[in-house]
C-alpha atoms as a PDB file:
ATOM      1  CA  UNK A   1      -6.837  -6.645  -0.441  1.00  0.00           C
ATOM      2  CA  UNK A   2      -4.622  -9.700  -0.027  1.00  0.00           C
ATOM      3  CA  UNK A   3      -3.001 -10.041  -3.236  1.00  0.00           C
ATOM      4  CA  UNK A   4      -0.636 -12.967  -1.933  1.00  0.00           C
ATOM      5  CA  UNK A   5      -2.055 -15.743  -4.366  1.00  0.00           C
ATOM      6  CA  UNK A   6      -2.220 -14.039  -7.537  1.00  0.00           C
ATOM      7  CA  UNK A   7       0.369 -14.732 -10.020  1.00  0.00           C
ATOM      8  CA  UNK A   8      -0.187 -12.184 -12.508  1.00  0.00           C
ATOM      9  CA  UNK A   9      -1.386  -8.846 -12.254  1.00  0.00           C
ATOM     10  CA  UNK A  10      -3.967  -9.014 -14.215  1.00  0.00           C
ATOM     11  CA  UNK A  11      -6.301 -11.307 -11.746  1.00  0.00           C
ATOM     12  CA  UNK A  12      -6.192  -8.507  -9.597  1.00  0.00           C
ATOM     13  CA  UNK A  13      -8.811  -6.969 -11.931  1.00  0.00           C
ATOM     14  CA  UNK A  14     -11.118  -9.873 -11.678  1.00  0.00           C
ATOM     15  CA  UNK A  15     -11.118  -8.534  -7.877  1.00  0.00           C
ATOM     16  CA  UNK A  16     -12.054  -4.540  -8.589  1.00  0.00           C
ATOM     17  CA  UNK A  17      -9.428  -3.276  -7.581  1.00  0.00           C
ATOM     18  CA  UNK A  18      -9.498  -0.337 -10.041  1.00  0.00           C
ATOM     19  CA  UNK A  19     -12.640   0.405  -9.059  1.00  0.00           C
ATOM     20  CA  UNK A  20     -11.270   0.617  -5.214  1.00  0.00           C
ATOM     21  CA  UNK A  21      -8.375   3.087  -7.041  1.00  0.00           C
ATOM     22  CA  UNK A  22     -11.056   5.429  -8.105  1.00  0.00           C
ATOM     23  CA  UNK A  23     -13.570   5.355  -5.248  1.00  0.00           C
ATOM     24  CA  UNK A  24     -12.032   4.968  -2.059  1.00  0.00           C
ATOM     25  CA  UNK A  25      -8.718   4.631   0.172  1.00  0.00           C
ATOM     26  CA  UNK A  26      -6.947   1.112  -0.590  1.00  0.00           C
ATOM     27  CA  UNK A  27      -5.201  -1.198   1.963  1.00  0.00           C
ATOM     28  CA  UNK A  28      -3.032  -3.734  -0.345  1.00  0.00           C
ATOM     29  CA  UNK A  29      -0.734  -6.777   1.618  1.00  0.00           C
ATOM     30  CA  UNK A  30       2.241  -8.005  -1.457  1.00  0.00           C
ATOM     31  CA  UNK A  31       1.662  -4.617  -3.609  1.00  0.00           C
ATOM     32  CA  UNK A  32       3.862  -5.749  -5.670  1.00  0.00           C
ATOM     33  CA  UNK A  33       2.464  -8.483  -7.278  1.00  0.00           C
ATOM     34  CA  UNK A  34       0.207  -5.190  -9.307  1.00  0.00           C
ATOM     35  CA  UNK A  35       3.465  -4.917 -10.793  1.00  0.00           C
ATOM     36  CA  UNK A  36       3.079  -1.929 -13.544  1.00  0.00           C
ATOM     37  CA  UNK A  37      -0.281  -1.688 -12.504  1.00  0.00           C
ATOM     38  CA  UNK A  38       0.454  -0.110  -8.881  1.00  0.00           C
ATOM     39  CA  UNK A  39      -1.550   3.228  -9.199  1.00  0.00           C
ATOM     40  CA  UNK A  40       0.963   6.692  -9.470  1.00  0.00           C
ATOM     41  CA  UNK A  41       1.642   8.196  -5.965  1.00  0.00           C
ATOM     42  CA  UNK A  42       0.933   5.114  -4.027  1.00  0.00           C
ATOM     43  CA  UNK A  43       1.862   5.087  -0.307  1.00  0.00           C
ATOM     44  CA  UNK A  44       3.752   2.309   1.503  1.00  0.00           C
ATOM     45  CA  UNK A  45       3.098   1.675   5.070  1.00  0.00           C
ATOM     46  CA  UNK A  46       5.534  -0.956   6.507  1.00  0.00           C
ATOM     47  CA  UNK A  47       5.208  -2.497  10.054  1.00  0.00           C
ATOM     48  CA  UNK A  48       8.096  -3.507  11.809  1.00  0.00           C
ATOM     49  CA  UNK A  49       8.984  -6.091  14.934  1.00  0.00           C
ATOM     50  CA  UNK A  50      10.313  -2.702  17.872  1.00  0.00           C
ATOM     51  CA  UNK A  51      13.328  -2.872  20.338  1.00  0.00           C
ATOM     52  CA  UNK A  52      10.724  -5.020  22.336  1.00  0.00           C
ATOM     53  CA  UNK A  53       7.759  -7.788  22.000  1.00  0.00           C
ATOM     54  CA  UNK A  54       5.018  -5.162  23.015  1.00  0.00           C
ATOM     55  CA  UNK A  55       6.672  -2.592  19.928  1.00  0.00           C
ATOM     56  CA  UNK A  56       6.237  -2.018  16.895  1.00  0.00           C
ATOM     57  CA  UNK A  57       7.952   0.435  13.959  1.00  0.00           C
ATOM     58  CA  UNK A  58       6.067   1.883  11.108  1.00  0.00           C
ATOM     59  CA  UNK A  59       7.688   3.389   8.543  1.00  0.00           C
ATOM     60  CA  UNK A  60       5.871   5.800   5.833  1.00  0.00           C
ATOM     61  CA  UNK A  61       7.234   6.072   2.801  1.00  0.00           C
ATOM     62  CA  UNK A  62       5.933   7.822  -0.092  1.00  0.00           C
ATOM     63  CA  UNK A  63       6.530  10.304  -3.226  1.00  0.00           C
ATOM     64  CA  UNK A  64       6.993  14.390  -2.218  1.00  0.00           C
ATOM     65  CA  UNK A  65       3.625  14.910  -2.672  1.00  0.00           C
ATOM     66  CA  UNK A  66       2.685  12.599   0.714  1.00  0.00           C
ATOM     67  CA  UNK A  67       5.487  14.956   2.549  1.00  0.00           C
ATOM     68  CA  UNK A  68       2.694  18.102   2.225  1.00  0.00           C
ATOM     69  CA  UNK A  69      -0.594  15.701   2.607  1.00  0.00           C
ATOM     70  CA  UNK A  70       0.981  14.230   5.969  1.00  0.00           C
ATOM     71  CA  UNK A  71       2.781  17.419   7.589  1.00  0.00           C
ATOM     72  CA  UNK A  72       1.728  18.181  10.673  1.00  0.00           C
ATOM     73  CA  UNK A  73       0.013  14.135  11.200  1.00  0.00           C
ATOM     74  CA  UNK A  74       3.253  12.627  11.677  1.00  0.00           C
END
């Protein structure tokens, strides 16, 4: 979901979005426009520009929990 335009977080109901939270594995661009509504051990994937044009950098960052659900993937 591209959450981008919304400028509360309450439209992002009028979207589903909880029901994505409880049925399936959500991608979200400008997470933080849930505000207090981002769901509890949410996982933030962040793309960067690498040392080159044909690189990039992603960057995982998440609670402890993720540290045990990703060992051995990363």
């Amino acid at each position: 979901m591209d959450l981008y335009r919304l400028e509360k977080p309450e439209e992002a109901f009028e979207l589903g979005i909880e029901e994505g939270f409880e049925t399936a594995a959500c991608l979200i661009e400008w997470p933080s426009k849930l505000g207090p509504y981002l769901p509890p051990g949410f996982l933030t994937l962040r793309l960067e520009h690498g040392a080159d044009s044909g690189t990039r950098k992603l960057t995982i960052i998440g609670d402890d929990t993720w540290a045990q659900r990703v060992r051995g993937i990363v």
